[in-house]
C-alpha atoms as a PDB file:
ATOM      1  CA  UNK A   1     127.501  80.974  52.675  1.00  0.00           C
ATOM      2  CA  UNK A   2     124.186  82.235  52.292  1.00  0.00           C
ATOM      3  CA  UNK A   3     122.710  80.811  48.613  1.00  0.00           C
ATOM      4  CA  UNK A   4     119.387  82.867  47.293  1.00  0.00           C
ATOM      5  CA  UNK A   5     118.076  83.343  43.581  1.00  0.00           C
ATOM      6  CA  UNK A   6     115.313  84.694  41.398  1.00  0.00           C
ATOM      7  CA  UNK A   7     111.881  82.818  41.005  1.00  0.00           C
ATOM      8  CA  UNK A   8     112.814  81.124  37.653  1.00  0.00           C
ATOM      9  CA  UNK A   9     116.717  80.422  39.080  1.00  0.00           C
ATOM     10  CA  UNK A  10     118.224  82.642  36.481  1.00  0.00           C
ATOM     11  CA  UNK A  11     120.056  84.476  38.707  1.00  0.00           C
ATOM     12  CA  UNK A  12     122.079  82.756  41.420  1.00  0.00           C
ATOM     13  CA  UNK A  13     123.695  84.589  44.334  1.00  0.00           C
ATOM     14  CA  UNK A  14     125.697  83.425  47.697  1.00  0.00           C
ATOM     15  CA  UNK A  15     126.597  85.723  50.584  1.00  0.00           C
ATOM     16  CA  UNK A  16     129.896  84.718  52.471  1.00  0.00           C
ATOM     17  CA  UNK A  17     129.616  85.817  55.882  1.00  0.00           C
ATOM     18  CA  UNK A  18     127.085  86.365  57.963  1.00  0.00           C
ATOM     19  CA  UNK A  19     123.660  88.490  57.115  1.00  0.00           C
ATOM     20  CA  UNK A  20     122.893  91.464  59.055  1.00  0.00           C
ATOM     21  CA  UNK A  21     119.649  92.469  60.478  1.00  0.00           C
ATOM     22  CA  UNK A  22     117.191  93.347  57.931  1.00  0.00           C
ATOM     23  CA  UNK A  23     115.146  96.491  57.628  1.00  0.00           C
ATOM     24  CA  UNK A  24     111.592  96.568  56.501  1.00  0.00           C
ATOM     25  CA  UNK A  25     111.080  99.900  54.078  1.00  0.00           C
ATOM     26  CA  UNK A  26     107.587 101.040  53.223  1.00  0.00           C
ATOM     27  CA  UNK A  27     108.676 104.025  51.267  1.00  0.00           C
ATOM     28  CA  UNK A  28     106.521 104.257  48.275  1.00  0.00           C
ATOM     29  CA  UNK A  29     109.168 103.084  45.729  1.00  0.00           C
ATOM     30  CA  UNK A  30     109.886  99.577  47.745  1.00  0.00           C
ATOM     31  CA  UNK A  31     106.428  99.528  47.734  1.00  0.00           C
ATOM     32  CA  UNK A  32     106.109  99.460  43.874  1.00  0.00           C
ATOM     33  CA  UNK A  33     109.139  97.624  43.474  1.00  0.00           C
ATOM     34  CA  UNK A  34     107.769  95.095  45.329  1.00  0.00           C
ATOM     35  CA  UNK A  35     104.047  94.650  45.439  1.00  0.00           C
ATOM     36  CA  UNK A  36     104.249  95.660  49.467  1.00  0.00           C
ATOM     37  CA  UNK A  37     106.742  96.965  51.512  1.00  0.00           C
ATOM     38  CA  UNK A  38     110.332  95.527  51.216  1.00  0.00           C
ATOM     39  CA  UNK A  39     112.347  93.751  53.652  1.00  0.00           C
ATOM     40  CA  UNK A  40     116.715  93.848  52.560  1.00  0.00           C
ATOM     41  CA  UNK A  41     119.742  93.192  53.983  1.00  0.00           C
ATOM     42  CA  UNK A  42     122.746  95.339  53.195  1.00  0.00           C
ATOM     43  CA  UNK A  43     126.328  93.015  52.415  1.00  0.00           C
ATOM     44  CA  UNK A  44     129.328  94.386  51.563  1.00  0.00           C
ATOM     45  CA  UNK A  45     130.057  93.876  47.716  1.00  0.00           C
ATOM     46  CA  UNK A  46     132.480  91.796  48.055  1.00  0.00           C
ATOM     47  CA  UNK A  47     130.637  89.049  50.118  1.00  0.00           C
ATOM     48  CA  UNK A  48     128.441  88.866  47.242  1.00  0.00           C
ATOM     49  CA  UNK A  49     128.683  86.423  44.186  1.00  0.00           C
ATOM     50  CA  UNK A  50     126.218  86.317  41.374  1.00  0.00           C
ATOM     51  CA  UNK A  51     125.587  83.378  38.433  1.00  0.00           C
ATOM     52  CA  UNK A  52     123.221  84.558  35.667  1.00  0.00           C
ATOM     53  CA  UNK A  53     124.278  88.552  35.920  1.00  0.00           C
ATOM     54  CA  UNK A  54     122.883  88.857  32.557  1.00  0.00           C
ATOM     55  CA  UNK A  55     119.747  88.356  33.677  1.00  0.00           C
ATOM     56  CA  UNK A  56     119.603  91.317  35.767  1.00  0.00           C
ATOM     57  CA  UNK A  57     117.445  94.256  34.593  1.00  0.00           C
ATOM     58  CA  UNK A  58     118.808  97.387  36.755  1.00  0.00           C
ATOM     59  CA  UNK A  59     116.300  99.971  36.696  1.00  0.00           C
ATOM     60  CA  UNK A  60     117.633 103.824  37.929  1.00  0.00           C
ATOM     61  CA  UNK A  61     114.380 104.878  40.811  1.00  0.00           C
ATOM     62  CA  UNK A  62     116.461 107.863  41.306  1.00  0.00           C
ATOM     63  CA  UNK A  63     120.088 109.517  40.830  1.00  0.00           C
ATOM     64  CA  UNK A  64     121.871 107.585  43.478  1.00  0.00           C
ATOM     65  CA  UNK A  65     119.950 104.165  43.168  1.00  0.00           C
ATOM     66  CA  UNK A  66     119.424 101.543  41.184  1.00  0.00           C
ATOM     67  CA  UNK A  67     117.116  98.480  41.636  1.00  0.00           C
ATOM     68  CA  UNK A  68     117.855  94.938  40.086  1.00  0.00           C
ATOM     69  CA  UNK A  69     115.231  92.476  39.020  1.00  0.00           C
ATOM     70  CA  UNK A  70     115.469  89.044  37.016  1.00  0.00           C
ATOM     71  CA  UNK A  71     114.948  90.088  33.358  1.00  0.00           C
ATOM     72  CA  UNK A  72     112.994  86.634  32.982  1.00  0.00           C
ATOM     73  CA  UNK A  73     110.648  86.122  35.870  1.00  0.00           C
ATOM     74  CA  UNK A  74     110.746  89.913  37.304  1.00  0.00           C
ATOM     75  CA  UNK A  75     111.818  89.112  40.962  1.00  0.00           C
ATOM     76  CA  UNK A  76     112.561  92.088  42.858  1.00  0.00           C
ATOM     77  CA  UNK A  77     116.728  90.923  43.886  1.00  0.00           C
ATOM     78  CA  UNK A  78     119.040  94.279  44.484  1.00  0.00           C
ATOM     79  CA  UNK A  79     119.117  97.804  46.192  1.00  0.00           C
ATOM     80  CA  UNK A  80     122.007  98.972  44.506  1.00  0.00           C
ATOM     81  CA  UNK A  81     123.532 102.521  45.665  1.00  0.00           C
ATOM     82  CA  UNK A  82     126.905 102.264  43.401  1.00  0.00           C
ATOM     83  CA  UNK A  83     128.346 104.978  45.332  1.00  0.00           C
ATOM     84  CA  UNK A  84     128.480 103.080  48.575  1.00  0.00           C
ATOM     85  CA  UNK A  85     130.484  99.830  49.314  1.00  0.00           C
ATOM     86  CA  UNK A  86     127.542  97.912  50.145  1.00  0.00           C
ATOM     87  CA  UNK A  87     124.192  96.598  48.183  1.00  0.00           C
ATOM     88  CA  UNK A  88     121.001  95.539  49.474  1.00  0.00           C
ATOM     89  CA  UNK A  89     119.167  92.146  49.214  1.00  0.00           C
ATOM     90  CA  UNK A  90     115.807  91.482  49.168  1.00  0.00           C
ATOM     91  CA  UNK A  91     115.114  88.885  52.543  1.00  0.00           C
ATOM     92  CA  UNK A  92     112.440  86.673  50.197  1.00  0.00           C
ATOM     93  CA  UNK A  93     115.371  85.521  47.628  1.00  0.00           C
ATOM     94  CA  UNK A  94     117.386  84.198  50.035  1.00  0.00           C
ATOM     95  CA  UNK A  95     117.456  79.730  49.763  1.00  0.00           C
ATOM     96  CA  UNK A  96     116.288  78.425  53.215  1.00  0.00           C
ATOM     97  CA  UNK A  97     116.811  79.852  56.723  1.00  0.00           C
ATOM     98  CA  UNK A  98     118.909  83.171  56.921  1.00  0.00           C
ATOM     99  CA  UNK A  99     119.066  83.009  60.824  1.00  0.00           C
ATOM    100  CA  UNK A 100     118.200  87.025  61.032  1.00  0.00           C
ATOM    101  CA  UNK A 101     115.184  88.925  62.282  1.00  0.00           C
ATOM    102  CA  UNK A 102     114.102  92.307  61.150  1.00  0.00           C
ATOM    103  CA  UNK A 103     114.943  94.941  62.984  1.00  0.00           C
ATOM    104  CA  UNK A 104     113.246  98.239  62.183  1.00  0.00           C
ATOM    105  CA  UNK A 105     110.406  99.655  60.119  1.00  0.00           C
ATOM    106  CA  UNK A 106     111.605 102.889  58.005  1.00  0.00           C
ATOM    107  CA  UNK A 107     109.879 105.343  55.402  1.00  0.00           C
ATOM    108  CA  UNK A 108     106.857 104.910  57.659  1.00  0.00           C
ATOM    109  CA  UNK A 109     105.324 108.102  56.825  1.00  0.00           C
ATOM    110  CA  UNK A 110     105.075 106.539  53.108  1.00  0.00           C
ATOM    111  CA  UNK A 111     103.299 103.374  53.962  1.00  0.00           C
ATOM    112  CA  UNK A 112      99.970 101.656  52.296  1.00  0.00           C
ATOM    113  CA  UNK A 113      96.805 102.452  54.098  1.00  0.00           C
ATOM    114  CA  UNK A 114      95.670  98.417  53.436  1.00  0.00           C
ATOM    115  CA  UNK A 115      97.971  96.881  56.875  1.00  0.00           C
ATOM    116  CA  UNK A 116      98.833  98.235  59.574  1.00  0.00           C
ATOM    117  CA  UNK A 117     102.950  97.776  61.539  1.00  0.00           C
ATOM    118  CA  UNK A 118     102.000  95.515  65.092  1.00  0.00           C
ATOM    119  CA  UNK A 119     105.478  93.853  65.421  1.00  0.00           C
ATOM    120  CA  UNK A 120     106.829  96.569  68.158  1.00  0.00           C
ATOM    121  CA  UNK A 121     109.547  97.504  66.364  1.00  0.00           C
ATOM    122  CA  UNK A 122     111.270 100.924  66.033  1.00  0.00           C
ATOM    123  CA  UNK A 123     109.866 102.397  63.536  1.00  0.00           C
ATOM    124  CA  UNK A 124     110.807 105.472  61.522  1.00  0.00           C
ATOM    125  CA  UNK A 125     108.690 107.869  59.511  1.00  0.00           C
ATOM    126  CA  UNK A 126     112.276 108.240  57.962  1.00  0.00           C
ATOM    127  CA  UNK A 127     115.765 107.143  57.466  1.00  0.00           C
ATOM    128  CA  UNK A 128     116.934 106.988  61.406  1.00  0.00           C
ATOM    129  CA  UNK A 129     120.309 109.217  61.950  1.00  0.00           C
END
């Protein structure tokens, strides 16, 4: 079990199983969502548990996605595409250690000016595929 939560502890969330590698996005809507680029983790829905659900804002950034923040304290939680059997989770709520390492860059092409990507990891100016 993987435990993680909002700044303010509001919302609550464990992960059964274990996390996959994480993908850093630096498209320009992560980027907003999250004051930099994002870094998630996609679960299946049903390895994921939530205390506090009303305390979830879900904001619509486009048709097929929605994007979850505690309604209290504003932390960026939840990629949400409804249509697919999965939902992401933002690497910084996670509680503790998640034993994972990121694994690619993507949306490079939409990245900040201010840093620059030195890790050697793929990285795509897209979605890879």
């Amino acid at each position: 079990m993987k435990p993680g939560s909002c700044l303010c502890g509001a919302v609550k969330f464990t992960v059964s199983g274990v996390l996959k590698a994480p993908d850093a996005c630096h498209c320009v809507q992560c980027r907003k969502f999250s004051g930099h680029f994002s870094v998630s983790t996609d679960v299946p829905r049903d390895t994921l548990s939530i205390v506090g659900s009303e305390h979830i804002t879900w904001y619509f950034s486009s048709a097929k996605v929605r994007r979850g923040f505690c309604s209290i304290c504003g932390s960026s939680l939840f990629f949400d595409p409804p249509a697919k059997d999965w939902i992401g989770i933002f690497m910084g709520a996670f509680d503790g250690n998640t034993n994972t390492q990121t694994e690619l860059h993507i949306y490079t092409a939409e990245k900040g000016d201010y840093y620059s990507i030195t890790d050697g990891l793929p990285s795509y100016p897209s979605v890879p595929g």
